[in-house]
PDB file of N, CA and C in Angstrom:
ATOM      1  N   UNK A   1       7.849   5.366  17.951  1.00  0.00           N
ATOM      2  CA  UNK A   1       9.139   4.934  18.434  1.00  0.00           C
ATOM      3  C   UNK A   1       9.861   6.138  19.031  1.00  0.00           C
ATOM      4  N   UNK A   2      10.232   5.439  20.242  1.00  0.00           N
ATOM      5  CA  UNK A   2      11.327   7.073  21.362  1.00  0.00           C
ATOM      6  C   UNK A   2      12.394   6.525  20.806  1.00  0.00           C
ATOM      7  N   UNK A   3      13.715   7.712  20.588  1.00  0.00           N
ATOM      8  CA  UNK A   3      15.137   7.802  20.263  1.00  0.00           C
ATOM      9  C   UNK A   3      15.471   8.596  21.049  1.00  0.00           C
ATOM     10  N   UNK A   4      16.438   8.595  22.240  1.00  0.00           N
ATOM     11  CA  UNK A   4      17.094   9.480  22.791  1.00  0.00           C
ATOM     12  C   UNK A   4      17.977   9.701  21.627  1.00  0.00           C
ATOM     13  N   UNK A   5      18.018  10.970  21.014  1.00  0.00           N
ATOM     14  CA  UNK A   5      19.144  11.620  20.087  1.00  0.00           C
ATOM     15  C   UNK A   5      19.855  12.468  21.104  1.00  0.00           C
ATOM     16  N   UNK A   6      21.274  12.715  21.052  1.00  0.00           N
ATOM     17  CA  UNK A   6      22.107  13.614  21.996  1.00  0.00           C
ATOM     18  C   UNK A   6      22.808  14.205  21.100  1.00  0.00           C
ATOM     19  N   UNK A   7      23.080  15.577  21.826  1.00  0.00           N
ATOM     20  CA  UNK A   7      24.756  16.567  21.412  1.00  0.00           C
ATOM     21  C   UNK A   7      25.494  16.061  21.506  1.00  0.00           C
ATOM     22  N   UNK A   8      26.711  16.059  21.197  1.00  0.00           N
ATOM     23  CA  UNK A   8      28.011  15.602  21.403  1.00  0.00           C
ATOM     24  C   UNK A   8      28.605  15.848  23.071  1.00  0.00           C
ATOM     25  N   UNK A   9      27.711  16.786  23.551  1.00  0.00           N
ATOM     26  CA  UNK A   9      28.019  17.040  25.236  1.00  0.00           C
ATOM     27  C   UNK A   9      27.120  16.421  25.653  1.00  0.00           C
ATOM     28  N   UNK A  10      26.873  15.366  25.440  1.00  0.00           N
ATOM     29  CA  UNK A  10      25.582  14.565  26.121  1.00  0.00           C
ATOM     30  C   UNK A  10      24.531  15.627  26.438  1.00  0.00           C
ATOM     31  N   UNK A  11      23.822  16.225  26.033  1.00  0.00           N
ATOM     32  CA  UNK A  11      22.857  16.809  26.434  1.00  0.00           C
ATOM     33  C   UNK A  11      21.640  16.676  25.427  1.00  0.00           C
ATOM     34  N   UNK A  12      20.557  16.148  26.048  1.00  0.00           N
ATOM     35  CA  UNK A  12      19.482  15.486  25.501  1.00  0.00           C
ATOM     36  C   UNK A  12      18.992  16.490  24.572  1.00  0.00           C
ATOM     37  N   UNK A  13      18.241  16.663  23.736  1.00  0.00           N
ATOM     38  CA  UNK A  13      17.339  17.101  22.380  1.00  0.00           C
ATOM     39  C   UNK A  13      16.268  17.024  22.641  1.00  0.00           C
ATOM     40  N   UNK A  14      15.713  18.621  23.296  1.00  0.00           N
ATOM     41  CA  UNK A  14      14.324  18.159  23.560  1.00  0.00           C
ATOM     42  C   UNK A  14      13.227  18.541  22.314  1.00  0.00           C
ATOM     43  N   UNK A  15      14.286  18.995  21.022  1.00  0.00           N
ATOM     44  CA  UNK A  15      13.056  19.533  20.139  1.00  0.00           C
ATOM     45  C   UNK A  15      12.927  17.731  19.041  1.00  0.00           C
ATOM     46  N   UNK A  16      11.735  18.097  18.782  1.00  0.00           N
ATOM     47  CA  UNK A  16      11.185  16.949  17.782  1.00  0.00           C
ATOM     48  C   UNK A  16      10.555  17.345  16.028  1.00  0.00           C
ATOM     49  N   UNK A  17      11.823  17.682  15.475  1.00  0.00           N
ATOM     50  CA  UNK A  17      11.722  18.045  14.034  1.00  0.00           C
ATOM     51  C   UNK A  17      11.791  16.463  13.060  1.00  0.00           C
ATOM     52  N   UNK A  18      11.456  15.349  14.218  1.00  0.00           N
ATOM     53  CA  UNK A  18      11.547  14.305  12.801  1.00  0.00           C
ATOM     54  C   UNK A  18      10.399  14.452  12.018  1.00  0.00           C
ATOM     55  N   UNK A  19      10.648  14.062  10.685  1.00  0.00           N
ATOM     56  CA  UNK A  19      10.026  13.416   9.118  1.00  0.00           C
ATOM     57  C   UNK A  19       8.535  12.369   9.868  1.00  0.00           C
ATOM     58  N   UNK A  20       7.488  12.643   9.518  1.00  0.00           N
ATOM     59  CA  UNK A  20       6.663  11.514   9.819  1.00  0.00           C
ATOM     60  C   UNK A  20       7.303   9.656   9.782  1.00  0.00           C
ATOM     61  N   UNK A  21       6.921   9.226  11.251  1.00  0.00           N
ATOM     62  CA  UNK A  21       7.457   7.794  10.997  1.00  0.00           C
ATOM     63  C   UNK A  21       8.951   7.794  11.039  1.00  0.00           C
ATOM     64  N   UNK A  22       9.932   8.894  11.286  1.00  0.00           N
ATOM     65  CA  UNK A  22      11.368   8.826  12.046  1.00  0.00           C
ATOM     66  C   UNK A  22      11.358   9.648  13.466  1.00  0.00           C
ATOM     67  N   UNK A  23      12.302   8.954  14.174  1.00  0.00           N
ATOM     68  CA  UNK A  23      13.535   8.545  13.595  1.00  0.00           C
ATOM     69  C   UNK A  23      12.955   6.461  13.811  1.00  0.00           C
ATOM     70  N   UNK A  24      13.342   6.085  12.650  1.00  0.00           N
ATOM     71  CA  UNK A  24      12.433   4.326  12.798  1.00  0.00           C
ATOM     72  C   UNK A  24      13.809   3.716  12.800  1.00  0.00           C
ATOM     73  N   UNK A  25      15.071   3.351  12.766  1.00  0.00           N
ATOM     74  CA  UNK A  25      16.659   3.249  12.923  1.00  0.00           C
ATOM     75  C   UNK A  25      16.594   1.872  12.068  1.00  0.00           C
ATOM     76  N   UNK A  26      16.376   1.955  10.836  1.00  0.00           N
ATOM     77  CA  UNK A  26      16.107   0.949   9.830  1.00  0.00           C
ATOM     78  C   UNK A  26      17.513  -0.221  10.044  1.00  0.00           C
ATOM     79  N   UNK A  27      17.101  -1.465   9.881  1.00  0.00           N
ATOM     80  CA  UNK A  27      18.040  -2.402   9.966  1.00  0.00           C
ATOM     81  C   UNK A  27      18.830  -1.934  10.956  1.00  0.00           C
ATOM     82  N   UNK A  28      18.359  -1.618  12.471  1.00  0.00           N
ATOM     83  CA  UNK A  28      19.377  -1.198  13.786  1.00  0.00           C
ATOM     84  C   UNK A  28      20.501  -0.613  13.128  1.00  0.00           C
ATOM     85  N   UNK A  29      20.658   0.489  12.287  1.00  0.00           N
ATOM     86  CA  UNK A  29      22.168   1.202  12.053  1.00  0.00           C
ATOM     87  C   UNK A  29      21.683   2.207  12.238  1.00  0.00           C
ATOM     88  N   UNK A  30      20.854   2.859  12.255  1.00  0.00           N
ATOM     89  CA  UNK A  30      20.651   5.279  12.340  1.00  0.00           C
ATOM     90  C   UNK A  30      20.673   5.414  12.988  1.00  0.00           C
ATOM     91  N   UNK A  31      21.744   5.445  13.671  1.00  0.00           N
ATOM     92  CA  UNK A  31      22.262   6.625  14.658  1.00  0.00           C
ATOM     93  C   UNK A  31      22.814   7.892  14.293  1.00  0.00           C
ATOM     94  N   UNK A  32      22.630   8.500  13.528  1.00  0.00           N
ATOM     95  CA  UNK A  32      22.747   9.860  13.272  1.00  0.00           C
ATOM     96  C   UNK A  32      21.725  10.347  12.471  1.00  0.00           C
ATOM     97  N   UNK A  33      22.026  11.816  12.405  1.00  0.00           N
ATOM     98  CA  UNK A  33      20.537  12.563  11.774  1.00  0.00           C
ATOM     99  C   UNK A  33      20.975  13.334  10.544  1.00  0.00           C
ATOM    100  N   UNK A  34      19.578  13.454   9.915  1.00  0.00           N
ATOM    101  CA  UNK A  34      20.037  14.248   8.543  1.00  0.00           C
ATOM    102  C   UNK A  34      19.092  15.190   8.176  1.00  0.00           C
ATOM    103  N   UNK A  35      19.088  15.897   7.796  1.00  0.00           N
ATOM    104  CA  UNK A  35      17.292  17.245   7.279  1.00  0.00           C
ATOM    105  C   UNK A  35      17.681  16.442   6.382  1.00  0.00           C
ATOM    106  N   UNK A  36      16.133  16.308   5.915  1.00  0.00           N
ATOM    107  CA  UNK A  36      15.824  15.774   4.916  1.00  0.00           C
ATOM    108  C   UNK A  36      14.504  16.091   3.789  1.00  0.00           C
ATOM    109  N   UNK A  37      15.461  16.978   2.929  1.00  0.00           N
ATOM    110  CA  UNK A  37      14.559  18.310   2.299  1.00  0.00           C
ATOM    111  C   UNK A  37      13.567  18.132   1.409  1.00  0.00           C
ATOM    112  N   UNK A  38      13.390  16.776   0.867  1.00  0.00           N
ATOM    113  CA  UNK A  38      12.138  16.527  -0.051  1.00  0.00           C
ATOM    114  C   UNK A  38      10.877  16.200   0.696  1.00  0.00           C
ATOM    115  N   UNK A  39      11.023  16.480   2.000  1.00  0.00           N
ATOM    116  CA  UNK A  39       9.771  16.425   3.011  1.00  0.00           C
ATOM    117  C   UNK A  39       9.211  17.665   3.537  1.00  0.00           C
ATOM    118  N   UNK A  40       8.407  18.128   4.724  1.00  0.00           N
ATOM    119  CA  UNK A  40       7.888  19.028   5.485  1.00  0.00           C
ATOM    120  C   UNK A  40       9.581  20.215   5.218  1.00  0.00           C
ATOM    121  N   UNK A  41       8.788  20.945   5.391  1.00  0.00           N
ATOM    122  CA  UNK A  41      10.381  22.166   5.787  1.00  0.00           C
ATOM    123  C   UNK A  41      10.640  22.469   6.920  1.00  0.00           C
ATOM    124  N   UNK A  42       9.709  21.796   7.727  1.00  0.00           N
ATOM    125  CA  UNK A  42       9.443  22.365   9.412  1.00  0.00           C
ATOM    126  C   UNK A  42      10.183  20.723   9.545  1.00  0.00           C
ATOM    127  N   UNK A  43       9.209  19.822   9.902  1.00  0.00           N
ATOM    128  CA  UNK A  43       9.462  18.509  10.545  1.00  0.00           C
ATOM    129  C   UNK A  43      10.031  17.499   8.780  1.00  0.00           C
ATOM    130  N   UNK A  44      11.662  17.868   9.307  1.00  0.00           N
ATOM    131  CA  UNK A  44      12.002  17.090   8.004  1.00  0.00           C
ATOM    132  C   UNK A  44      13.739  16.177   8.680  1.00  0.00           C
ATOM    133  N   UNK A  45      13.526  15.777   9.426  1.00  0.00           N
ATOM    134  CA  UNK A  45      14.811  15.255   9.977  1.00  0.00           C
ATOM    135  C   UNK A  45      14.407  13.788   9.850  1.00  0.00           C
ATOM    136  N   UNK A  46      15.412  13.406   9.578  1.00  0.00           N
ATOM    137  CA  UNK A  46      15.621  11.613   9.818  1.00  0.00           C
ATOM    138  C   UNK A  46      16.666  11.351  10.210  1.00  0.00           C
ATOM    139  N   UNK A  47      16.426   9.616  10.772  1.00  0.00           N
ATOM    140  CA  UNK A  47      17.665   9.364  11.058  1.00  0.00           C
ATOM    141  C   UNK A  47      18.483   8.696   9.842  1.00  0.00           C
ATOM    142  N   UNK A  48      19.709   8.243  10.059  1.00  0.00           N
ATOM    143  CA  UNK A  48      20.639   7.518   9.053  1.00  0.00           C
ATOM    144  C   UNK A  48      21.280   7.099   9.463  1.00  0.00           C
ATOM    145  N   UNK A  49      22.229   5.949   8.555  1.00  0.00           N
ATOM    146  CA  UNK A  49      23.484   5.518   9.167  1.00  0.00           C
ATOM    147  C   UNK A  49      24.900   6.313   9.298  1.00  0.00           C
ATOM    148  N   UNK A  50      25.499   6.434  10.195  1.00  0.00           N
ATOM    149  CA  UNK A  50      26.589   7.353  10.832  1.00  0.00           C
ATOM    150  C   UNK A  50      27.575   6.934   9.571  1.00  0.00           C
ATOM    151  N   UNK A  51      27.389   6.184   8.582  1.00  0.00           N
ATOM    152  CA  UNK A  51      28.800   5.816   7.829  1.00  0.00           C
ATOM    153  C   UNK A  51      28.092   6.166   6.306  1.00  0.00           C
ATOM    154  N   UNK A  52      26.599   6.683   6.351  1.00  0.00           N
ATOM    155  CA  UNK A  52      26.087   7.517   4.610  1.00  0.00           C
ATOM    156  C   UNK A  52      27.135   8.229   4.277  1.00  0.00           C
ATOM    157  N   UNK A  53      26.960   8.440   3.033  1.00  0.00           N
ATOM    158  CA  UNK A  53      28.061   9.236   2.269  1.00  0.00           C
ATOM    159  C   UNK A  53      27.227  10.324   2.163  1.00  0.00           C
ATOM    160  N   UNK A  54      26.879  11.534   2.191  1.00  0.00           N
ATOM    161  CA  UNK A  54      26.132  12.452   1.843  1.00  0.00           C
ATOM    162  C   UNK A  54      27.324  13.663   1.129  1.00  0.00           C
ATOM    163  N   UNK A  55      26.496  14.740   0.217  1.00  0.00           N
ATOM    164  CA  UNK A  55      26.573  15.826  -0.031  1.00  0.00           C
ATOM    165  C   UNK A  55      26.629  16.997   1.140  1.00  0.00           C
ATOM    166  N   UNK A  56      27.402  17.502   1.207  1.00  0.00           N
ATOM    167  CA  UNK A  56      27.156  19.105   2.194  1.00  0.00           C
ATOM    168  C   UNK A  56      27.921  20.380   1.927  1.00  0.00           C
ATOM    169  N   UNK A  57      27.693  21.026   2.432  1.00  0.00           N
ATOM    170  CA  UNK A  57      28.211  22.310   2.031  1.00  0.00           C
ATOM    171  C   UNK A  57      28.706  23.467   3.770  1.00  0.00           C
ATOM    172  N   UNK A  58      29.660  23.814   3.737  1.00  0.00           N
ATOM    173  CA  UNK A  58      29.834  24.813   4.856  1.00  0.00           C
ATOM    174  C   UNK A  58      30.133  26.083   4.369  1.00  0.00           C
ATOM    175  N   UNK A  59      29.871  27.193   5.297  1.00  0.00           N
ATOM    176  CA  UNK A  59      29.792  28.412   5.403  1.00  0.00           C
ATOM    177  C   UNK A  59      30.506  28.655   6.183  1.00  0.00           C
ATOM    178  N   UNK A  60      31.686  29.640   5.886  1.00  0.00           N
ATOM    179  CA  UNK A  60      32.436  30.585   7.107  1.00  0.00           C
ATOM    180  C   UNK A  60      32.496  31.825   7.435  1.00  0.00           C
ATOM    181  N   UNK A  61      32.361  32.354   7.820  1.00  0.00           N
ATOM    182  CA  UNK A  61      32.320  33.586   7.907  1.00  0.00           C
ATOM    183  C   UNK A  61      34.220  34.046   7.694  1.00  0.00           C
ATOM    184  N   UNK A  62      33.902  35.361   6.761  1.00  0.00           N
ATOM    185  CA  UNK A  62      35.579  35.838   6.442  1.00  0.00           C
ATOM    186  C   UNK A  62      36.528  36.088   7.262  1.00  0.00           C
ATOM    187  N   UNK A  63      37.861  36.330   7.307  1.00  0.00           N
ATOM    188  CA  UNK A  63      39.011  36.241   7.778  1.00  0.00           C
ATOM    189  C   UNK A  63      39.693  37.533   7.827  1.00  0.00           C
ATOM    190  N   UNK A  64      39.263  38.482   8.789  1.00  0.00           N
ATOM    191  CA  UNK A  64      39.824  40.026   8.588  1.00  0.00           C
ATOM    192  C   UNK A  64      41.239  40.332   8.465  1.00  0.00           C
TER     193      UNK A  64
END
C-alpha cells in the first residue's frame, strides 16, 4: 500500500522508515505517524489516528 505522507509545507517524504505492513490506515483513520519502538529501530514508523492520545517527551535546549 502507497501513502503520500507530507510535511506540514506540503513537501512530499521521500524516506520510507515504515514498520513492516505500514503505513495500512486501519479502519480509514491514520493519517498521522508515530515511531514505533517495540519494532525494527531502523524501519519502525506507523501510521495512527491524528486524535491517539500518546505519551511524549520534548527537549529544549537552555535559555542564556
Amino acid at each position: 500500500m502507497s501513502v503520500d505522507f507530507k510535511y506540514s509545507l506540503t513537501l512530499s517524504l521521500f524516506y520510507s522508515y515504515w514498520a513492516p505492513g505500514e503505513p495500512n490506515d486501519t479502519g480509514k483513520e491514520e493519517d498521522c505517524a508515530e515511531v514505533y519502538t517495540e519494532h525494527d529501530t531502523v524501519k519502525n514508523w506507523n501510521d495512527k489516528s491524528c486524535s491517539a492520545k500518546l505519551n511524549w517527551i520534548c527537549e529544549r535546549g537552555g535559555v542564556n
